[in-house]
N, C-alpha and C. Protein backbone atom coordinates (compact mmCIF):
# COMPACT_ATOMS: atom_id res chain seq x y z
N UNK A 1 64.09 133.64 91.04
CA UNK A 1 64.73 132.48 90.45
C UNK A 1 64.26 132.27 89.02
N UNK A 2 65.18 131.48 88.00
CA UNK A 2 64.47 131.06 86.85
C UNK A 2 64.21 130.41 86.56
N UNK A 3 62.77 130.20 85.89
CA UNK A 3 62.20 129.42 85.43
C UNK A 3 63.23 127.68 85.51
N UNK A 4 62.96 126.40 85.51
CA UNK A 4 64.14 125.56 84.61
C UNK A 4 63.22 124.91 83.47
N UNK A 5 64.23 125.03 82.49
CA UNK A 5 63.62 124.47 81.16
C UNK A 5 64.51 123.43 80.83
N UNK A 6 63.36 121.68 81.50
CA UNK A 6 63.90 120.78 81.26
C UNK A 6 64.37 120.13 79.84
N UNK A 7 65.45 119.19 79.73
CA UNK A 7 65.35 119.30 78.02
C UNK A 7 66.06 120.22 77.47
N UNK A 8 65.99 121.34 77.56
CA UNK A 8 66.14 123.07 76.66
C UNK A 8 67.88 123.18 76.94
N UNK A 9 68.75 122.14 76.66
CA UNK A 9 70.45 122.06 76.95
C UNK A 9 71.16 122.73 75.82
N UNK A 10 71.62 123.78 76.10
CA UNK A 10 72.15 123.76 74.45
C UNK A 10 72.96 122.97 73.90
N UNK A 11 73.40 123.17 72.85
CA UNK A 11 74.18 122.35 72.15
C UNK A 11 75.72 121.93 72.51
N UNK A 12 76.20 120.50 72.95
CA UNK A 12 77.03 120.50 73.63
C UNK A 12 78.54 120.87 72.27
N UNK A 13 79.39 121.49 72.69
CA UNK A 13 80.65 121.57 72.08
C UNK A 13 82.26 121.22 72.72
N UNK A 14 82.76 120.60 71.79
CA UNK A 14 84.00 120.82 72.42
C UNK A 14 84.06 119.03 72.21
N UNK A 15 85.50 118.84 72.68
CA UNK A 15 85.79 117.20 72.59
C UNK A 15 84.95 116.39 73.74
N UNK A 16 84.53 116.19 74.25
CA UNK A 16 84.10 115.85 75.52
C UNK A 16 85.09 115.04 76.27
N UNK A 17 84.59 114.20 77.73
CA UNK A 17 85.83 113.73 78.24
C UNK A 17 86.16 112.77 78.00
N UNK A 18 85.35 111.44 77.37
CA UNK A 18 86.10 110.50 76.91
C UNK A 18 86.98 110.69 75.67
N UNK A 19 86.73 111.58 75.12
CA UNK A 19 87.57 111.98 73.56
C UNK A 19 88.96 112.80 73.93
N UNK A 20 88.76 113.61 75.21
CA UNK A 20 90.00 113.75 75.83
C UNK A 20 90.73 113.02 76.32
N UNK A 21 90.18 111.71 77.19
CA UNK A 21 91.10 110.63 77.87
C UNK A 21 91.67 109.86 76.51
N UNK A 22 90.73 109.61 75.29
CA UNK A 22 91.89 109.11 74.45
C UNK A 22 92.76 109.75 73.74
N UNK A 23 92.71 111.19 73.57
CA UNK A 23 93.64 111.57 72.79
C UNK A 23 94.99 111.72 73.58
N UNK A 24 94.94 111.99 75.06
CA UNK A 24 95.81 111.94 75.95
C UNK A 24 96.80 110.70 75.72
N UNK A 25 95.61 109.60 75.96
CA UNK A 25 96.33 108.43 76.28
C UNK A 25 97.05 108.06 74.70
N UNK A 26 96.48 108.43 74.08
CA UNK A 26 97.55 108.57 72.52
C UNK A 26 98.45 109.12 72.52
N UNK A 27 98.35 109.95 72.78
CA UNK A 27 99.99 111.02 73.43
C UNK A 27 101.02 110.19 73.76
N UNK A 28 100.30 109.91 75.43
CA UNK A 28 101.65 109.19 76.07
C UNK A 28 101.92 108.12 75.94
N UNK A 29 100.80 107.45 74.90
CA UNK A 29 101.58 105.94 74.67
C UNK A 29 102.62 106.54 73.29
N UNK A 30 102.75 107.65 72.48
CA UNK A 30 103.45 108.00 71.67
C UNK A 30 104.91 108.54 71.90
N UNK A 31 104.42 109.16 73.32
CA UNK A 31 106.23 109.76 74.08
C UNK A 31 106.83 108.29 74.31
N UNK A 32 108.08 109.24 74.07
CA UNK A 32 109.21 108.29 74.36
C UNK A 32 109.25 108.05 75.54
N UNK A 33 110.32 107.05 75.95
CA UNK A 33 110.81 106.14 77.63
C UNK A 33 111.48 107.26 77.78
N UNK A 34 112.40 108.19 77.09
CA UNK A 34 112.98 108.95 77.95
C UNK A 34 112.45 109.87 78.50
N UNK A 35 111.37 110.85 77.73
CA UNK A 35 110.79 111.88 78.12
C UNK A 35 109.56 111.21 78.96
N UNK A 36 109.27 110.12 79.51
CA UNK A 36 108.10 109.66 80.32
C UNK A 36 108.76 109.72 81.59
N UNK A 37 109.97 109.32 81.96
CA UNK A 37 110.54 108.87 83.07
C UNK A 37 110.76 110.38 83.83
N UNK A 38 110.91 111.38 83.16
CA UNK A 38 110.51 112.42 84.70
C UNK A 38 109.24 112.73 84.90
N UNK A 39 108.30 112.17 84.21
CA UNK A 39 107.13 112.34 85.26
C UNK A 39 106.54 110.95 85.66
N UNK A 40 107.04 109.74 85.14
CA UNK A 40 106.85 108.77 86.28
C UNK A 40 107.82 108.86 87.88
N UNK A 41 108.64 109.39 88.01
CA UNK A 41 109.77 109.97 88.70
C UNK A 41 108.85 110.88 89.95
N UNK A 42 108.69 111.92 89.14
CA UNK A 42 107.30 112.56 89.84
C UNK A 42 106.57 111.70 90.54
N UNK A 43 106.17 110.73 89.85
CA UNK A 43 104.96 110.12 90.32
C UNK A 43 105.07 109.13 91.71
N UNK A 44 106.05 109.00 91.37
CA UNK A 44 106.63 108.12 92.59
C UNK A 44 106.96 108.61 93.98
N UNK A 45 107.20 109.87 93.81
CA UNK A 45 107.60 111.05 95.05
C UNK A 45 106.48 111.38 95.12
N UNK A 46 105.41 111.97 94.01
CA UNK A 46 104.00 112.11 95.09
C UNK A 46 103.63 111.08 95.56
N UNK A 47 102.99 109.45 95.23
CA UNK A 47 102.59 108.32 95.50
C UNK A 47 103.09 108.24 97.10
N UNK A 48 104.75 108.42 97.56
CA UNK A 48 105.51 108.14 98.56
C UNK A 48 105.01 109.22 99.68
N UNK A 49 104.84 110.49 99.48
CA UNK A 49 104.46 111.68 99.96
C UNK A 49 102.44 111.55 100.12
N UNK A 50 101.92 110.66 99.33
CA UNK A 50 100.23 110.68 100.05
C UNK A 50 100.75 109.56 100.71
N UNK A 51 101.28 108.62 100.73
CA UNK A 51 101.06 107.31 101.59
C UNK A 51 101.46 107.85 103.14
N UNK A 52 102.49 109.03 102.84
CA UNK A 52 102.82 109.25 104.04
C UNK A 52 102.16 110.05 104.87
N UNK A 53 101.03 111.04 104.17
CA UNK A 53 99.94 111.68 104.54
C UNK A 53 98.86 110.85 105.47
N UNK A 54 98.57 109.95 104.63
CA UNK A 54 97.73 109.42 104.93
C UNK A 54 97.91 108.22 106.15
N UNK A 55 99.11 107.96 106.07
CA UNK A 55 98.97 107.20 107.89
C UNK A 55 99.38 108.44 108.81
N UNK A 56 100.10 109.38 108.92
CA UNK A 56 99.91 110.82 109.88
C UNK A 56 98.00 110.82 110.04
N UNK A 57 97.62 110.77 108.86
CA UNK A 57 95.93 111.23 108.68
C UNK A 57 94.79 109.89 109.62
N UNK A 58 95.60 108.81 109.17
CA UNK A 58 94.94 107.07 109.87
C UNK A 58 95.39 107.31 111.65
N UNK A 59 96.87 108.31 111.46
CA UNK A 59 96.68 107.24 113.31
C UNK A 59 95.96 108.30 114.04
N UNK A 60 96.20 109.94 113.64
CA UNK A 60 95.02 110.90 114.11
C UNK A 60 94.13 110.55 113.98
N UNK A 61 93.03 109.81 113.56
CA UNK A 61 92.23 109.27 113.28
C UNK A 61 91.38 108.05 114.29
N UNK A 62 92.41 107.19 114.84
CA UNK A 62 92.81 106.62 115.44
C UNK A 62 92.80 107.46 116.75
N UNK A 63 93.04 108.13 117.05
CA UNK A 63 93.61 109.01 118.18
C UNK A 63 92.39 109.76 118.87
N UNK A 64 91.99 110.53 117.68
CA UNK A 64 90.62 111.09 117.70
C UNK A 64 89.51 110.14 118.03
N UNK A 65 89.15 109.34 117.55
CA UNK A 65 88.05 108.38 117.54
C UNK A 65 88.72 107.18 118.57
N UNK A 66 89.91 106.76 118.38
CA UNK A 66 89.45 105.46 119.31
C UNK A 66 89.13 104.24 118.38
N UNK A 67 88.75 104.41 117.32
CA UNK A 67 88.68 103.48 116.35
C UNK A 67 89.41 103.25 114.99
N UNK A 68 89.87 101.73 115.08
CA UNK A 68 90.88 101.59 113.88
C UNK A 68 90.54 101.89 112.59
N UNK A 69 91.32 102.68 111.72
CA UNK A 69 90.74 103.27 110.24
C UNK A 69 91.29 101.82 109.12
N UNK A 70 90.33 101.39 108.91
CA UNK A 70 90.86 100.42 107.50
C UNK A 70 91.13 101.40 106.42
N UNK A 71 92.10 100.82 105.67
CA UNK A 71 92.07 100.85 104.14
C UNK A 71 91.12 99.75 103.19
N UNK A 72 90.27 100.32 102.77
CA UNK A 72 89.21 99.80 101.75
C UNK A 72 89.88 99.36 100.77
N UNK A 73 89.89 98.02 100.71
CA UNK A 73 90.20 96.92 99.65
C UNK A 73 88.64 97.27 98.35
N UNK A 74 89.89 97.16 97.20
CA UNK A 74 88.64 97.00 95.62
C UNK A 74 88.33 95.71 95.71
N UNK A 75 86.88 95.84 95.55
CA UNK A 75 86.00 94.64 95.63
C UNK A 75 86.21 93.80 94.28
N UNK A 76 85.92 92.80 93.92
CA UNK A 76 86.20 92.13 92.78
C UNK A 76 85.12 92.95 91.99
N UNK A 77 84.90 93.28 90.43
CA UNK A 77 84.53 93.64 90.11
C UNK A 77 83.35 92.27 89.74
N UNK A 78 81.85 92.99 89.79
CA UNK A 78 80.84 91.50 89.99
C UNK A 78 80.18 92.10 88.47
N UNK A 79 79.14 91.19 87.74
CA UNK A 79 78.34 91.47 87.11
C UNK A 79 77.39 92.73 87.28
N UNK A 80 76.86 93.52 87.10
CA UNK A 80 75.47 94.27 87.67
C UNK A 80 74.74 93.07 87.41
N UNK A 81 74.08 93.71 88.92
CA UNK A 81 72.62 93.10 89.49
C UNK A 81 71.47 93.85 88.52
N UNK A 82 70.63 92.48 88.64
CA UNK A 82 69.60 93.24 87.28
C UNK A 82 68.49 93.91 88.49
N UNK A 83 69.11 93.48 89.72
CA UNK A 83 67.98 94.26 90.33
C UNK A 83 67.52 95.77 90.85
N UNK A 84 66.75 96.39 90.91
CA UNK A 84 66.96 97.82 91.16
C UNK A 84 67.14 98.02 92.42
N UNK A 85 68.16 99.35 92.79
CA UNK A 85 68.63 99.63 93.99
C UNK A 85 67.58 99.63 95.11
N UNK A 86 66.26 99.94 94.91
CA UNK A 86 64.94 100.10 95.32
C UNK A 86 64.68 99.04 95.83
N UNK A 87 64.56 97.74 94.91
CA UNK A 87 64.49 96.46 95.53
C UNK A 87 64.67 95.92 96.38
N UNK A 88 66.11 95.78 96.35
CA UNK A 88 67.19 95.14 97.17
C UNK A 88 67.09 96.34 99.00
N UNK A 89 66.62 97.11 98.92
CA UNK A 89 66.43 97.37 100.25
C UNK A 89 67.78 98.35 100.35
N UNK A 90 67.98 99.00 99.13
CA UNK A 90 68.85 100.10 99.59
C UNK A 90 68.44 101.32 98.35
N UNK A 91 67.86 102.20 98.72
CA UNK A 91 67.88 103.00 97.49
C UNK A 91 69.65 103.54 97.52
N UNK A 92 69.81 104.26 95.86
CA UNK A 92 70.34 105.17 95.50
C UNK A 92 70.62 106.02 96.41
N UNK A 93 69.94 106.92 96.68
CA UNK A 93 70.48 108.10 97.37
C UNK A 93 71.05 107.69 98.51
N UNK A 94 70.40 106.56 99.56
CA UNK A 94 70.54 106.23 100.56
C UNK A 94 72.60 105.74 100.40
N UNK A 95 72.50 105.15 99.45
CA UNK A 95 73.95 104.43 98.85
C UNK A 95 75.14 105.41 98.88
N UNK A 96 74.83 106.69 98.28
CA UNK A 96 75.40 107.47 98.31
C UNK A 96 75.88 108.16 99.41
N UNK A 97 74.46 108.66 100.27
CA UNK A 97 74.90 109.02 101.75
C UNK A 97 76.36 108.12 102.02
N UNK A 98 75.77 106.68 102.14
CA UNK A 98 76.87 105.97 102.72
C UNK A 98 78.00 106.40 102.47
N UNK A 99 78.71 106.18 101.31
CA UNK A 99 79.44 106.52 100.79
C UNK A 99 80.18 107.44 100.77
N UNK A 100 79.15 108.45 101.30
CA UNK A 100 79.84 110.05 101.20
C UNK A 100 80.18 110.56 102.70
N UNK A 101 79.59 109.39 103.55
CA UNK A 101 79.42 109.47 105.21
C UNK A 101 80.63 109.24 105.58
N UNK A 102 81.92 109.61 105.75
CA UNK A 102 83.04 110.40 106.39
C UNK A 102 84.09 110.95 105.82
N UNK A 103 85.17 111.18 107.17
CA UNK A 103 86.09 112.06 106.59
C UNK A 103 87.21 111.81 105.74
N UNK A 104 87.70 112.80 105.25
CA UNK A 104 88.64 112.84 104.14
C UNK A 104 89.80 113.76 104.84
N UNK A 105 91.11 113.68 104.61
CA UNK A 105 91.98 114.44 104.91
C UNK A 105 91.97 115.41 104.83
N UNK A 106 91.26 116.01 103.33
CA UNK A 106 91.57 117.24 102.17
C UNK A 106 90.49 117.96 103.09
């Protein structure tokens, strides 16, 4: 194995990704309504096509387990807590597990 040499990153190049999300989003706020509307068009036939995935995916789910699958509501967005994850009786990693603790369709 090699050595790791913390620190020792080379030099980053290239736009990075927030400099990509805006030049994008400059783009398409610059296209026209006409040329946007076949790929909002698109967007609407995939959107229609996961929703429909995904209850085939909820009632197997259902079926399999025996237990009802919610859809996870976005939480209001809160202040950060000045307190550390450590504190509060949940580390980080532990948070993540959670988080990462089941299944996905894909």
């Amino acid at each position: 194995t090699k050595p790791q040499q913390k620190g020792k990153r080379g030099k980053k190049s290239g736009i990075g990704f927030a400099g990509m999300a805006r030049t994008i989003g400059s783009k398409w706020k610059a296209t026209a309504r006409s040329d946007k509307l076949v790929f909002e068009a698109q967007a609407k036939i995939e959107k229609a096509r996961y929703r429909k995935e995904m209850s085939v995916w909820r009632i197997k789910q259902q079926a399999a387990g025996g237990q009802k699958c919610q859809v996870k509501k976005k939480a209001p967005s809160k202040a950060p807590s000045k307190e550390a994850p450590e504190e509060s009786g949940t580390s980080a990693k532990n948070a993540v597990g959670l988080a990462t603790n089941h299944q996905t369709p894909f």
